[in-house]
PDB file of N, CA and C in Angstrom:
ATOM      1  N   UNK A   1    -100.811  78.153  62.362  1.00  0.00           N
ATOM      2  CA  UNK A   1     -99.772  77.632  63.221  1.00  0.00           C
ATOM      3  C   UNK A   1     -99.341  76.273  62.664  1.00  0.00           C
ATOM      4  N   UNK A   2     -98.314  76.059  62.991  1.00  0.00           N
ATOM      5  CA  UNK A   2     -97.379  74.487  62.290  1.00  0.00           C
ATOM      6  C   UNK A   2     -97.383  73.528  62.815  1.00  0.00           C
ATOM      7  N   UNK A   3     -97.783  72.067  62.477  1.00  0.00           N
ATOM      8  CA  UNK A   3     -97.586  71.261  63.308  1.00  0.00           C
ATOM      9  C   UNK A   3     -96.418  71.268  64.321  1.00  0.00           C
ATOM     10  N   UNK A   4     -95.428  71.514  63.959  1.00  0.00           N
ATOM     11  CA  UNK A   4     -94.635  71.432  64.565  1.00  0.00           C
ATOM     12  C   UNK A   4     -94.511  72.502  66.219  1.00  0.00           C
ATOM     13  N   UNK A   5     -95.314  73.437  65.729  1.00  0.00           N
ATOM     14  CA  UNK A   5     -95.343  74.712  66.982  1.00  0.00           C
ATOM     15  C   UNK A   5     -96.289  73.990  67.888  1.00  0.00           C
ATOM     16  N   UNK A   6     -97.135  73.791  67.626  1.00  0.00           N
ATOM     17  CA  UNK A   6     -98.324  72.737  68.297  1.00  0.00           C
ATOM     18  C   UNK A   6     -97.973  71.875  69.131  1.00  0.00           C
ATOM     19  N   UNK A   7     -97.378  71.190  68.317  1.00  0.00           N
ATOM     20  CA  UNK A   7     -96.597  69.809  68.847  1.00  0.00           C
ATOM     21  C   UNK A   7     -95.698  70.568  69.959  1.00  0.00           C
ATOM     22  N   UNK A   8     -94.951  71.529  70.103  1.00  0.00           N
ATOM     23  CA  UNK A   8     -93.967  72.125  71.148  1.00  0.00           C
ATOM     24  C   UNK A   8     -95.063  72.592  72.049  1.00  0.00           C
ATOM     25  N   UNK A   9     -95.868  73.210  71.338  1.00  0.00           N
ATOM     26  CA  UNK A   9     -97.043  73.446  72.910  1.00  0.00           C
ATOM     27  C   UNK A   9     -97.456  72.458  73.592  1.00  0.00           C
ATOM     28  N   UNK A  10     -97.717  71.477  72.962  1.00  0.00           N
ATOM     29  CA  UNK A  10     -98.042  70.693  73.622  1.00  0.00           C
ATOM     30  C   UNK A  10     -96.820  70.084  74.528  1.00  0.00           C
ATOM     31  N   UNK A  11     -95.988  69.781  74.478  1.00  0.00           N
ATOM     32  CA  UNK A  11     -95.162  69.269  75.035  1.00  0.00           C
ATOM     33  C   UNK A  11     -95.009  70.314  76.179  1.00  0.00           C
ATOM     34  N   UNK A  12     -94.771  71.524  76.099  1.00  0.00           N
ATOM     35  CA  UNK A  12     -94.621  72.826  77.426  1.00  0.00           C
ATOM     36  C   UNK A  12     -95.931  72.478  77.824  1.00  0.00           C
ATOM     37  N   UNK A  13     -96.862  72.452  77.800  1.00  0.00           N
ATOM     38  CA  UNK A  13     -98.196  72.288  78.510  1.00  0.00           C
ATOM     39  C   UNK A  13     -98.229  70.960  79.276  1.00  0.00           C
ATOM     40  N   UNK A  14     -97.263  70.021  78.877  1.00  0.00           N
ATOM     41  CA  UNK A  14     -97.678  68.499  79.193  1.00  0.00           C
ATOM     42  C   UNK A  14     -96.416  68.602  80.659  1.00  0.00           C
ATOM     43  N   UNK A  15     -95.154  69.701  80.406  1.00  0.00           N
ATOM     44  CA  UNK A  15     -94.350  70.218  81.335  1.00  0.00           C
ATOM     45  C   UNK A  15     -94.754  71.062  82.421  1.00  0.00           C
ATOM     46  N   UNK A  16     -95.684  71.789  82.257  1.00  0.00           N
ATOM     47  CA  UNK A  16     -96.370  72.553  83.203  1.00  0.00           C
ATOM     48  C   UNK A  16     -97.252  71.592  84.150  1.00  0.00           C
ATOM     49  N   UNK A  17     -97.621  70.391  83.799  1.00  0.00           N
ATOM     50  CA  UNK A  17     -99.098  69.712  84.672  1.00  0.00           C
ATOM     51  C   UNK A  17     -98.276  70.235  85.836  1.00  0.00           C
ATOM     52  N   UNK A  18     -99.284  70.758  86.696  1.00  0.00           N
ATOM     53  CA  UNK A  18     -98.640  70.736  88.424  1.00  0.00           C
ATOM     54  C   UNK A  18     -98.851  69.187  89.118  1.00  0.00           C
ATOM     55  N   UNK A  19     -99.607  68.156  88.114  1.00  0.00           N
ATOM     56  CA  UNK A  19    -100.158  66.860  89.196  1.00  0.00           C
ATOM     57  C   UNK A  19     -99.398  65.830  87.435  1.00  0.00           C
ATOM     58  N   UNK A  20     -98.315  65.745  87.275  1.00  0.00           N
ATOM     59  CA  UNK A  20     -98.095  65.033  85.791  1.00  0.00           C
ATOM     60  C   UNK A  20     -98.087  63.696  85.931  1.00  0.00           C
ATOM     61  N   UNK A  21     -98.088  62.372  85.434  1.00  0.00           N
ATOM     62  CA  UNK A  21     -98.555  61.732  85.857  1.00  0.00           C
ATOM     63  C   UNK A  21     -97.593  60.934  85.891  1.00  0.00           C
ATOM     64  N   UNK A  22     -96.768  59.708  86.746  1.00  0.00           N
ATOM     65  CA  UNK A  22     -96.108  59.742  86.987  1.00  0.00           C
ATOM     66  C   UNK A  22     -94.840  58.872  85.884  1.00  0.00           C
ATOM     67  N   UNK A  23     -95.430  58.502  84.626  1.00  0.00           N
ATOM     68  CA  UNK A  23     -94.897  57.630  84.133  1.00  0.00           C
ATOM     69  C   UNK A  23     -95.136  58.478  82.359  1.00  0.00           C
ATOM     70  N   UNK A  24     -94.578  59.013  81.513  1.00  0.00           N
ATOM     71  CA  UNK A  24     -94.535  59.598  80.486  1.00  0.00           C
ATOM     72  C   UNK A  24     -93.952  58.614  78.926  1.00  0.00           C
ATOM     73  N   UNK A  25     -94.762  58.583  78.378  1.00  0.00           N
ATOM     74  CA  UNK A  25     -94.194  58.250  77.176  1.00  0.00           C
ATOM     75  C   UNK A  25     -94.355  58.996  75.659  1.00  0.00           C
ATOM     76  N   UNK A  26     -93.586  59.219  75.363  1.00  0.00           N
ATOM     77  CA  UNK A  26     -93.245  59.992  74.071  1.00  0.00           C
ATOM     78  C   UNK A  26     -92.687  59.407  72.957  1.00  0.00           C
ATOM     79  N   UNK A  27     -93.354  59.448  71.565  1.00  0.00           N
ATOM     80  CA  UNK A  27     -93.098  58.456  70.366  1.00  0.00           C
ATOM     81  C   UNK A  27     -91.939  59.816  69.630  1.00  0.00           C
ATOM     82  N   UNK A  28     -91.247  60.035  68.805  1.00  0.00           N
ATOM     83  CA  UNK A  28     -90.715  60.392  67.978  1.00  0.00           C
ATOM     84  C   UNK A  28     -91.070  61.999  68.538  1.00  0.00           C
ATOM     85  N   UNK A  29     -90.325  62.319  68.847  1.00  0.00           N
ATOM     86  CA  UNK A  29     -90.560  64.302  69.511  1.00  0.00           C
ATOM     87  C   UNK A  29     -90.166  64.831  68.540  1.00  0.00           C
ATOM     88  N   UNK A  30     -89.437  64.434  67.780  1.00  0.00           N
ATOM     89  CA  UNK A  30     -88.722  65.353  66.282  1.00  0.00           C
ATOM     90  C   UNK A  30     -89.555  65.651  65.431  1.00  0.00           C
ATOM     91  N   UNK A  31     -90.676  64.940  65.268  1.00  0.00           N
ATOM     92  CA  UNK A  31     -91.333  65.221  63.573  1.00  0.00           C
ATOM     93  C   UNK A  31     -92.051  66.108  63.710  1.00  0.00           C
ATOM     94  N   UNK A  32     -91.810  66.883  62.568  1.00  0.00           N
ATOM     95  CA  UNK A  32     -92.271  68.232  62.765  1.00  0.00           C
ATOM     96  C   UNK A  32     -91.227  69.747  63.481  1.00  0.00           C
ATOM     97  N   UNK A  33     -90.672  69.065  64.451  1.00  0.00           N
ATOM     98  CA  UNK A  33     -89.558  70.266  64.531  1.00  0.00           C
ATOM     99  C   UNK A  33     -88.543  70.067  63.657  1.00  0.00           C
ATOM    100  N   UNK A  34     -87.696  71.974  63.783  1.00  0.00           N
ATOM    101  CA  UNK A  34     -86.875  72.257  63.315  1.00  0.00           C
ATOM    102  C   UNK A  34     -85.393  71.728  64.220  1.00  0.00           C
ATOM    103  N   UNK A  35     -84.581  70.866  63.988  1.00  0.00           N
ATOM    104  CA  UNK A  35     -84.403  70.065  64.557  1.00  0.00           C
ATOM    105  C   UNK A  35     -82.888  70.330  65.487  1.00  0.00           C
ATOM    106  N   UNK A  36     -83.169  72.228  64.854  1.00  0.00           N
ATOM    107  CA  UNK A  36     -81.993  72.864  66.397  1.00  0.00           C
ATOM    108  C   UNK A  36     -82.411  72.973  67.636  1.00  0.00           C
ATOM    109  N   UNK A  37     -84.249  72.532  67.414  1.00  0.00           N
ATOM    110  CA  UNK A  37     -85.228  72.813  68.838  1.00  0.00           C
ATOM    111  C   UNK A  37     -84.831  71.514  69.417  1.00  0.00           C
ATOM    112  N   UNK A  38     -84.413  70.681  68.952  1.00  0.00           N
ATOM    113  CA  UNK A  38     -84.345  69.614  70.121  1.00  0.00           C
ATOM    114  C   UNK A  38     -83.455  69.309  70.829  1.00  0.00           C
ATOM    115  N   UNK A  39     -81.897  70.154  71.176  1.00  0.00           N
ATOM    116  CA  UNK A  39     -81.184  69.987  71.940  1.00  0.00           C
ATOM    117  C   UNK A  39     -82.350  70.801  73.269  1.00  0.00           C
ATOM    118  N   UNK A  40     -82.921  71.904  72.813  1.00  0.00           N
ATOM    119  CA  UNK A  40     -83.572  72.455  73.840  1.00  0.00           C
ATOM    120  C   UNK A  40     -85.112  71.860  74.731  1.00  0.00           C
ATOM    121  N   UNK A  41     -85.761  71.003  73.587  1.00  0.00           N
ATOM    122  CA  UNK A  41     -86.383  69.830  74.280  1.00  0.00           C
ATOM    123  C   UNK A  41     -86.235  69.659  75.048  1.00  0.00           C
ATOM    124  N   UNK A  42     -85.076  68.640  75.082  1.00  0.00           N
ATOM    125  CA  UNK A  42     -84.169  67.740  75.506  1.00  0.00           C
ATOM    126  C   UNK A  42     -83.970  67.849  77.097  1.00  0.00           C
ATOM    127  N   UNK A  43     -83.877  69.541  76.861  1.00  0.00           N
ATOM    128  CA  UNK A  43     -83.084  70.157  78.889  1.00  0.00           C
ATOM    129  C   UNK A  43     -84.400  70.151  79.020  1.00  0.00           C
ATOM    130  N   UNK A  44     -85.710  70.428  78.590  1.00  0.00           N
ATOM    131  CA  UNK A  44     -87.312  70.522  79.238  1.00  0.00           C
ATOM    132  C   UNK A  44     -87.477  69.284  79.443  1.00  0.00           C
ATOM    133  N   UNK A  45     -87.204  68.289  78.803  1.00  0.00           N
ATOM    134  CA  UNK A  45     -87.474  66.821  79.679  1.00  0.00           C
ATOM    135  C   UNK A  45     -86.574  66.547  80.669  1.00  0.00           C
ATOM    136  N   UNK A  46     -85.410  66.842  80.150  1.00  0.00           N
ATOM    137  CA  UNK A  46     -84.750  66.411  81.541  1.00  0.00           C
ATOM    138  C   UNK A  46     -84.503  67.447  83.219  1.00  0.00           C
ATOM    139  N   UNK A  47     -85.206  68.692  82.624  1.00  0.00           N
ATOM    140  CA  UNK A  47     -85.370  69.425  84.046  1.00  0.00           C
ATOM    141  C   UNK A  47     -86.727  68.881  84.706  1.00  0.00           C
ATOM    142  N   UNK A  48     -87.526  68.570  84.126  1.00  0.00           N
ATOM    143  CA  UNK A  48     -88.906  68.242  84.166  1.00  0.00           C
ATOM    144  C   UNK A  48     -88.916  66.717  84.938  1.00  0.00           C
ATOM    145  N   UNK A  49     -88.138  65.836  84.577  1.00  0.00           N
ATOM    146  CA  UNK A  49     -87.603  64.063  85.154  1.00  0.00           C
ATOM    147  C   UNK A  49     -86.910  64.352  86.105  1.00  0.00           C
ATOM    148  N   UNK A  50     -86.016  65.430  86.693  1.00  0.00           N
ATOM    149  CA  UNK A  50     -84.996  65.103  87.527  1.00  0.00           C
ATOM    150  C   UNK A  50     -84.730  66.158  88.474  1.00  0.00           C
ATOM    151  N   UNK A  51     -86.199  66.671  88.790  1.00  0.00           N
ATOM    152  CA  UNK A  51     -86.709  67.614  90.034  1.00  0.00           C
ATOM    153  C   UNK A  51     -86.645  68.027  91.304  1.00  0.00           C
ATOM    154  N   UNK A  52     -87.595  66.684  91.225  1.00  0.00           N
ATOM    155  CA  UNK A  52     -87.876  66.617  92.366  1.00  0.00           C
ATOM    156  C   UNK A  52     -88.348  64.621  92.891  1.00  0.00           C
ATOM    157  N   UNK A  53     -88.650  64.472  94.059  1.00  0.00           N
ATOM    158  CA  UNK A  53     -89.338  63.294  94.670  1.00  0.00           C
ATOM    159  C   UNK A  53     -90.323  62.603  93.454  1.00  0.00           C
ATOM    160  N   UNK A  54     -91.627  63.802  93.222  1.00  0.00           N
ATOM    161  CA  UNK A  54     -92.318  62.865  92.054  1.00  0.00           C
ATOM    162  C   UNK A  54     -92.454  63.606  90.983  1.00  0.00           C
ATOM    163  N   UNK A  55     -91.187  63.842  90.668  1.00  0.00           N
ATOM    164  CA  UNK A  55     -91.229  64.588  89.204  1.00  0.00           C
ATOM    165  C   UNK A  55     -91.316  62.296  88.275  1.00  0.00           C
ATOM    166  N   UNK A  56     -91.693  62.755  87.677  1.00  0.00           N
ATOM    167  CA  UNK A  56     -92.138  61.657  86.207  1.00  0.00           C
ATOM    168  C   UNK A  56     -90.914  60.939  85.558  1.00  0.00           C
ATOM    169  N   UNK A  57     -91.253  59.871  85.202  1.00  0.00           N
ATOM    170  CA  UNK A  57     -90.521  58.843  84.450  1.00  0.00           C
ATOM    171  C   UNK A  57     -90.416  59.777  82.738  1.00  0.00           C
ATOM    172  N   UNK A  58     -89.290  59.542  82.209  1.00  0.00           N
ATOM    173  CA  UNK A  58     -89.905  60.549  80.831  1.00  0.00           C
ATOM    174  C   UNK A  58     -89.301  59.027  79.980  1.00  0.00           C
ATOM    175  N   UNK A  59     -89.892  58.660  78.824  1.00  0.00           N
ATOM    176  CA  UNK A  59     -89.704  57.378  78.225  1.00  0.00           C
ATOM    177  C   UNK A  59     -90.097  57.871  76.879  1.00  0.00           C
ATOM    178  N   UNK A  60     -88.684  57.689  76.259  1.00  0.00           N
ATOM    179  CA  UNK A  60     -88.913  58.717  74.765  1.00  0.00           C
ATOM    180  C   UNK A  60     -87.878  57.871  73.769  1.00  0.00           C
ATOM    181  N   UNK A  61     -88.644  57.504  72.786  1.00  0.00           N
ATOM    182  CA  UNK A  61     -88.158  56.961  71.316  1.00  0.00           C
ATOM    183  C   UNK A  61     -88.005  57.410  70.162  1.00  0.00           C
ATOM    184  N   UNK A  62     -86.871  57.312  69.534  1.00  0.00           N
ATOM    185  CA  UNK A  62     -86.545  58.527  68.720  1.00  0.00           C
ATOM    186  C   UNK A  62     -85.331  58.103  67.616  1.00  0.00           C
ATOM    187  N   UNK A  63     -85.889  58.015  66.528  1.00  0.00           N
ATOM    188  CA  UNK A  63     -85.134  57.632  65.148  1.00  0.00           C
ATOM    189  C   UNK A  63     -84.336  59.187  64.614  1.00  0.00           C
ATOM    190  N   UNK A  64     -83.651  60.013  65.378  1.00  0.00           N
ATOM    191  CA  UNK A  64     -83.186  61.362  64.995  1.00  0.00           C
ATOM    192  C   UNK A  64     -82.164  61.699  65.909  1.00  0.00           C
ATOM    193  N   UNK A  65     -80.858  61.393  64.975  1.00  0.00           N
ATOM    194  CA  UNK A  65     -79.675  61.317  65.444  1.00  0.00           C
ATOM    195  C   UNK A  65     -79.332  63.042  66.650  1.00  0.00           C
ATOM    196  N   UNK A  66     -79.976  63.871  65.851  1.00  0.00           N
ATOM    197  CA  UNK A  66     -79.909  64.992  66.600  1.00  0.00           C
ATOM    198  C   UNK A  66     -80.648  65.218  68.166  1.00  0.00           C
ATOM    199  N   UNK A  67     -81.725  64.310  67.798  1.00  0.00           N
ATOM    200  CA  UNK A  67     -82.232  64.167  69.045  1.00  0.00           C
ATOM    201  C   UNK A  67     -81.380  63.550  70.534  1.00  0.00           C
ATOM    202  N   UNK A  68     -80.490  62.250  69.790  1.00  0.00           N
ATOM    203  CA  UNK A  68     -79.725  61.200  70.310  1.00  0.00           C
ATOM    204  C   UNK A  68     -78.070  62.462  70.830  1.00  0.00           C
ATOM    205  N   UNK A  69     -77.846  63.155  70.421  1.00  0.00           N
ATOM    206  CA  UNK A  69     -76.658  63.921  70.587  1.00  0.00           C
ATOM    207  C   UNK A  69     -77.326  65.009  71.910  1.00  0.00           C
ATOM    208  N   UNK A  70     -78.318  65.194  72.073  1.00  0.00           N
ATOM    209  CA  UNK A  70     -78.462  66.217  73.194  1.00  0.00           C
ATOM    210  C   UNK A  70     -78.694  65.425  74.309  1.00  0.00           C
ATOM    211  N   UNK A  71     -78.386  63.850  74.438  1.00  0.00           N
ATOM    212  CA  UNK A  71     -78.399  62.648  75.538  1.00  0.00           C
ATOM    213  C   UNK A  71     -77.303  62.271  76.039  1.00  0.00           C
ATOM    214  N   UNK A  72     -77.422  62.270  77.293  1.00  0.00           N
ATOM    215  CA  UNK A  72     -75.667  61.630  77.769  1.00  0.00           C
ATOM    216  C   UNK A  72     -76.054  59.990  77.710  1.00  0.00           C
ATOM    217  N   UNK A  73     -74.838  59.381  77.614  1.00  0.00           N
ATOM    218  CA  UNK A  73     -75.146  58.116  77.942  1.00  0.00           C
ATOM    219  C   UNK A  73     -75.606  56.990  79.004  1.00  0.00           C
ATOM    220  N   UNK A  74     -75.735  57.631  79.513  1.00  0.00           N
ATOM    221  CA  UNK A  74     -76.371  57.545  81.097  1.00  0.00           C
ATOM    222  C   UNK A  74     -77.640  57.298  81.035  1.00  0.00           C
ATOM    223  N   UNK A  75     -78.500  58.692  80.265  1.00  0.00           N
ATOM    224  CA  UNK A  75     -79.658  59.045  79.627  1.00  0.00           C
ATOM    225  C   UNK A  75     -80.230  58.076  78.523  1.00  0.00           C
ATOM    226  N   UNK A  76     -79.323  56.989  77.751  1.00  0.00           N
ATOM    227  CA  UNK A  76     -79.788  57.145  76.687  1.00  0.00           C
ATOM    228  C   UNK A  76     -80.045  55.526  76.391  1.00  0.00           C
ATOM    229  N   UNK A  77     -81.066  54.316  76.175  1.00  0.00           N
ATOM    230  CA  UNK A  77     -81.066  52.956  76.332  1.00  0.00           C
ATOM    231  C   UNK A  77     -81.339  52.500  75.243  1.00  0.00           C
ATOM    232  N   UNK A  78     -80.809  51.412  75.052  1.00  0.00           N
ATOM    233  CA  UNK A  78     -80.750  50.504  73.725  1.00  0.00           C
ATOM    234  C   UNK A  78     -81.905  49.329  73.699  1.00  0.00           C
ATOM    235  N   UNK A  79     -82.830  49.577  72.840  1.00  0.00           N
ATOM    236  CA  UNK A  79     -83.647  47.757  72.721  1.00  0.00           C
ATOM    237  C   UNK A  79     -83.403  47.753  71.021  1.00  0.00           C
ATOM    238  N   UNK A  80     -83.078  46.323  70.915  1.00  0.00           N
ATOM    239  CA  UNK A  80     -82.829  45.819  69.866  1.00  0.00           C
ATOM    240  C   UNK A  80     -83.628  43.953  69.486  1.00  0.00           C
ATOM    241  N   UNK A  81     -84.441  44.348  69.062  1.00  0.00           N
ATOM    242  CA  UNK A  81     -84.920  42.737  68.581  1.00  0.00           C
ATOM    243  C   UNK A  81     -83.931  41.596  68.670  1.00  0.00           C
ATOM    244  N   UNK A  82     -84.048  40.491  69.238  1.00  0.00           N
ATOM    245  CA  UNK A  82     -82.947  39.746  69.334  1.00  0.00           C
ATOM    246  C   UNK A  82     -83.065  38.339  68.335  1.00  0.00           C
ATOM    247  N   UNK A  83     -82.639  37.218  67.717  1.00  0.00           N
ATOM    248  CA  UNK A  83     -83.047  36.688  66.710  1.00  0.00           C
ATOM    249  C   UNK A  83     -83.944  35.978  67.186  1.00  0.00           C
ATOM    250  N   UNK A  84     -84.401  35.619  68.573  1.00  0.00           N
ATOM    251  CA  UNK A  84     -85.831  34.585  69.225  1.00  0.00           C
ATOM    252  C   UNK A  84     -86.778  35.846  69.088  1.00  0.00           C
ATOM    253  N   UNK A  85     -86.791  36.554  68.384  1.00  0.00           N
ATOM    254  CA  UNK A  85     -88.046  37.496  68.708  1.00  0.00           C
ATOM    255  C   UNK A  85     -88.058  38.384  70.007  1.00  0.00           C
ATOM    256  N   UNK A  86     -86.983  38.178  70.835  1.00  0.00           N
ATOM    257  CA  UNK A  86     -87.618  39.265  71.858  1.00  0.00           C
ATOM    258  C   UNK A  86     -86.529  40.233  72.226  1.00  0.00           C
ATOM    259  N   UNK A  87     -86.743  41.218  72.925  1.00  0.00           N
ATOM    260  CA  UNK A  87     -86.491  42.419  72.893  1.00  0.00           C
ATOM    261  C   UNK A  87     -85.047  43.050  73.775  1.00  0.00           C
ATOM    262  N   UNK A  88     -83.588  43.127  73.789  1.00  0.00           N
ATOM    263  CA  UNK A  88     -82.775  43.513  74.576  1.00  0.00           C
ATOM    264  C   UNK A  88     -82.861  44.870  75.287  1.00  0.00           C
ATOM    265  N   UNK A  89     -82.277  44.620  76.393  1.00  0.00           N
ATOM    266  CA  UNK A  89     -82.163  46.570  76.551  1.00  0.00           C
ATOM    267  C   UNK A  89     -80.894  46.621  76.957  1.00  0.00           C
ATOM    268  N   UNK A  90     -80.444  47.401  76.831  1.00  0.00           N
ATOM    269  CA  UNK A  90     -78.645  47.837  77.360  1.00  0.00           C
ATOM    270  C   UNK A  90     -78.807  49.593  77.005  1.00  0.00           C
ATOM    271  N   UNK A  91     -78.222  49.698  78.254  1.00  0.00           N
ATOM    272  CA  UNK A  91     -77.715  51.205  78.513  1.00  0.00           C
ATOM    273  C   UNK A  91     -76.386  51.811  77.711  1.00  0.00           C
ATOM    274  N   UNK A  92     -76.430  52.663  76.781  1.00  0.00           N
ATOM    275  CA  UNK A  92     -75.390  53.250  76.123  1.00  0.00           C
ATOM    276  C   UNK A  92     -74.160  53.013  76.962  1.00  0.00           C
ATOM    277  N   UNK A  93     -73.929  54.278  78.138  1.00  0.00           N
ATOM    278  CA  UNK A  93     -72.843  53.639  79.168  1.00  0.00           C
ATOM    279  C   UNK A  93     -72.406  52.811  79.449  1.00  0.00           C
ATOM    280  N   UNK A  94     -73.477  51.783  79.086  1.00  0.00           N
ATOM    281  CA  UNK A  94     -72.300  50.244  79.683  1.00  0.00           C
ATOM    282  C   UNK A  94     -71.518  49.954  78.541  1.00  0.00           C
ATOM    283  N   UNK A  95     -71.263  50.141  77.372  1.00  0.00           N
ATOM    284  CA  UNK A  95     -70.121  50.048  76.421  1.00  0.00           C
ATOM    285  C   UNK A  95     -69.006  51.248  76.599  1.00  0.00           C
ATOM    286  N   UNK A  96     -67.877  50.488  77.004  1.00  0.00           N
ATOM    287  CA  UNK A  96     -66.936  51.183  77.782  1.00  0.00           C
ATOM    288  C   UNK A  96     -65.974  52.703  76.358  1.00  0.00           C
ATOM    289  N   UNK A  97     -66.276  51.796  75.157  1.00  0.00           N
ATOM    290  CA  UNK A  97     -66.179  52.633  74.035  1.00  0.00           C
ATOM    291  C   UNK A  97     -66.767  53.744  73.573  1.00  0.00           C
ATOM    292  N   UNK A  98     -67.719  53.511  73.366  1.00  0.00           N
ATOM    293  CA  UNK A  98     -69.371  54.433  73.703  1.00  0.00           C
ATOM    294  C   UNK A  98     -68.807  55.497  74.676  1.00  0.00           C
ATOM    295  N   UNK A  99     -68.657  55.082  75.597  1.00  0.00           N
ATOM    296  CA  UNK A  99     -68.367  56.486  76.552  1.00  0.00           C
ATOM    297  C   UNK A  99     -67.442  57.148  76.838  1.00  0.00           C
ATOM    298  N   UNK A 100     -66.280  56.254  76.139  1.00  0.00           N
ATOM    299  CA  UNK A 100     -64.974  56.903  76.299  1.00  0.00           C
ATOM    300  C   UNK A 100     -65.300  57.854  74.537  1.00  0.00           C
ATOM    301  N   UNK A 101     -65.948  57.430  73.742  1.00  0.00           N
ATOM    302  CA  UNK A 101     -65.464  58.330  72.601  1.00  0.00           C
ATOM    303  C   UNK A 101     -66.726  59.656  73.102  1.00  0.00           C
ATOM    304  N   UNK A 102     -68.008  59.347  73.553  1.00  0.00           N
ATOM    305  CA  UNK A 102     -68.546  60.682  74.276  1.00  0.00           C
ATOM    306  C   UNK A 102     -67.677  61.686  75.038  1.00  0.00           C
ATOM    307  N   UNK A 103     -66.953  60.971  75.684  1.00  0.00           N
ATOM    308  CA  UNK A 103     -65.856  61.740  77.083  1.00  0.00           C
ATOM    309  C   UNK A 103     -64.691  62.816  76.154  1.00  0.00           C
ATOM    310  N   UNK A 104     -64.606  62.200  74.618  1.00  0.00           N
ATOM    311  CA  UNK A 104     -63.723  62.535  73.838  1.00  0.00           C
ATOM    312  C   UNK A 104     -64.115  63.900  73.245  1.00  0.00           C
ATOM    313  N   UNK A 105     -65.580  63.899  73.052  1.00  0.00           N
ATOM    314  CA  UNK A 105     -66.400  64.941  73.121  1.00  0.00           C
ATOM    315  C   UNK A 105     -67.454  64.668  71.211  1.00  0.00           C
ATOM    316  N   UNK A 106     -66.780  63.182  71.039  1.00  0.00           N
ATOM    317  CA  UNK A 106     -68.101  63.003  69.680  1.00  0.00           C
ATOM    318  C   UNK A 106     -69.570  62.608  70.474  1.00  0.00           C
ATOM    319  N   UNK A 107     -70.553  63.158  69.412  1.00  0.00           N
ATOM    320  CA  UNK A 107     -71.979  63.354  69.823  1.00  0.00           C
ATOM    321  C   UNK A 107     -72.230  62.013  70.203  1.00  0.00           C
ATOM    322  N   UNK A 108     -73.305  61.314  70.498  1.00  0.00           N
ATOM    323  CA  UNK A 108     -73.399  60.100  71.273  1.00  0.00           C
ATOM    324  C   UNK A 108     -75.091  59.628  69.343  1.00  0.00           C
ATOM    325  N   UNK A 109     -75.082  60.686  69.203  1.00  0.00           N
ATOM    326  CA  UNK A 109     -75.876  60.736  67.649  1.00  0.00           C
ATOM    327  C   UNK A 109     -75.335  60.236  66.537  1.00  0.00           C
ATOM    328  N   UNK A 110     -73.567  60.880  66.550  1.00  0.00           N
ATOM    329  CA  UNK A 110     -73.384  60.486  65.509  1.00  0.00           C
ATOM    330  C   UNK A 110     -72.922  59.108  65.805  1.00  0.00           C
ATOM    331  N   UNK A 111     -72.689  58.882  66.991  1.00  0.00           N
ATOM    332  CA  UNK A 111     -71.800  57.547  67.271  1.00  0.00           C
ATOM    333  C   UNK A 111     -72.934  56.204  66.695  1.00  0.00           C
ATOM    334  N   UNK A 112     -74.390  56.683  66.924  1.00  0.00           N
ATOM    335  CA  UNK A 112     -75.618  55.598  66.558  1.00  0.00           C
ATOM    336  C   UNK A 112     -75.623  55.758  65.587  1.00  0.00           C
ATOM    337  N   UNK A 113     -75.206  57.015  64.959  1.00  0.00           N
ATOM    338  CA  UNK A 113     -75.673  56.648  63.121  1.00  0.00           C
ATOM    339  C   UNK A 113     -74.618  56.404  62.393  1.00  0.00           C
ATOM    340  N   UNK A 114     -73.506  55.904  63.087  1.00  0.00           N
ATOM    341  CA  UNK A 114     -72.018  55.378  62.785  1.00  0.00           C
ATOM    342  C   UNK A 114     -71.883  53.543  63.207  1.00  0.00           C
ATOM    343  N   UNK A 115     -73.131  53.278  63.816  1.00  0.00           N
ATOM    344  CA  UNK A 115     -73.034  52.062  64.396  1.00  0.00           C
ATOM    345  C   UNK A 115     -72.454  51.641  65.454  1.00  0.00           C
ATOM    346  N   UNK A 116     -71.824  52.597  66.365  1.00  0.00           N
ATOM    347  CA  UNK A 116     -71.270  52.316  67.260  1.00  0.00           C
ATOM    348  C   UNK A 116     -72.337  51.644  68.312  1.00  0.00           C
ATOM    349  N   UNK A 117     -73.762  51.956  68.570  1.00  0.00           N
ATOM    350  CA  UNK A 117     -74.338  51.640  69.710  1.00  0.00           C
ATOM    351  C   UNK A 117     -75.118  50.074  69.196  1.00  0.00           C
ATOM    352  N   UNK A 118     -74.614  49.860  68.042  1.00  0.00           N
ATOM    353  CA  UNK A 118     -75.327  48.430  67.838  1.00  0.00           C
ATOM    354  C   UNK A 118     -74.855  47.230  68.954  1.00  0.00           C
ATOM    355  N   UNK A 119     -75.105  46.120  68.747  1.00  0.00           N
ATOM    356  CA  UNK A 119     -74.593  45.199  69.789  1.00  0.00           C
ATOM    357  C   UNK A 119     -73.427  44.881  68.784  1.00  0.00           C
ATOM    358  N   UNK A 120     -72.423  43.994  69.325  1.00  0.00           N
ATOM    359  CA  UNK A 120     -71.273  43.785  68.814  1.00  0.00           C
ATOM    360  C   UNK A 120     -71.023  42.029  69.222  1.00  0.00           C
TER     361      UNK A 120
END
């Protein structure tokens, strides 16, 4: 079996907990998949976050533009090192560009690996 199949079990198994815990974090979900599996990820985390009462926080970081295209902007948050050393966050959506060229119907993936979601 492939890392990568593994790695998807695990993730459906970590979707199944009936008691999950309430706060989830996930480093890089791509490595190792084939990387048409992760638009479909993508709906297992977000059916899995947006349930119920205590369905789970899902908190996922991810250098894979394909990953970034199966995210609305709503979904999707920015931290960027700032030059004092510490850390920004901004929500994709709040750049009024950003969401008008999503609305347009370009991926919100390619728009990060185009530079659009940098700070400006």
């Amino acid at each position: 079996m492939s890392d990568g199949t593994l790695k998807l079990f695990a993730y459906m198994l970590l979707l199944e907990d009936p008691e999950p815990p309430p706060f989830i974090c996930i480093e890089e979900p791509e490595n190792g998949l084939y990387h048409k599996l992760l638009e479909s990820l993508v709906s297992a985390f977000r059916e899995h976050a947006t349930g119920g009462k205590h369905d789970p926080q899902i908190f996922i970081t991810t250098h894979q533009p394909y990953f970034v295209d199966a995210l609305s902007p709503e979904e999707t948050w920015i931290l960027e090192k700032q030059p004092d050393g510490f850390s920004a966050i901004r929500r994709a959506s709040d750049d009024a560009i950003v969401k008008s060229m999503v609305e347009e119907g370009l991926p919100l993936g390619s728009l990060w690996y185009s530079d659009y979601l940098d700070a400006r």
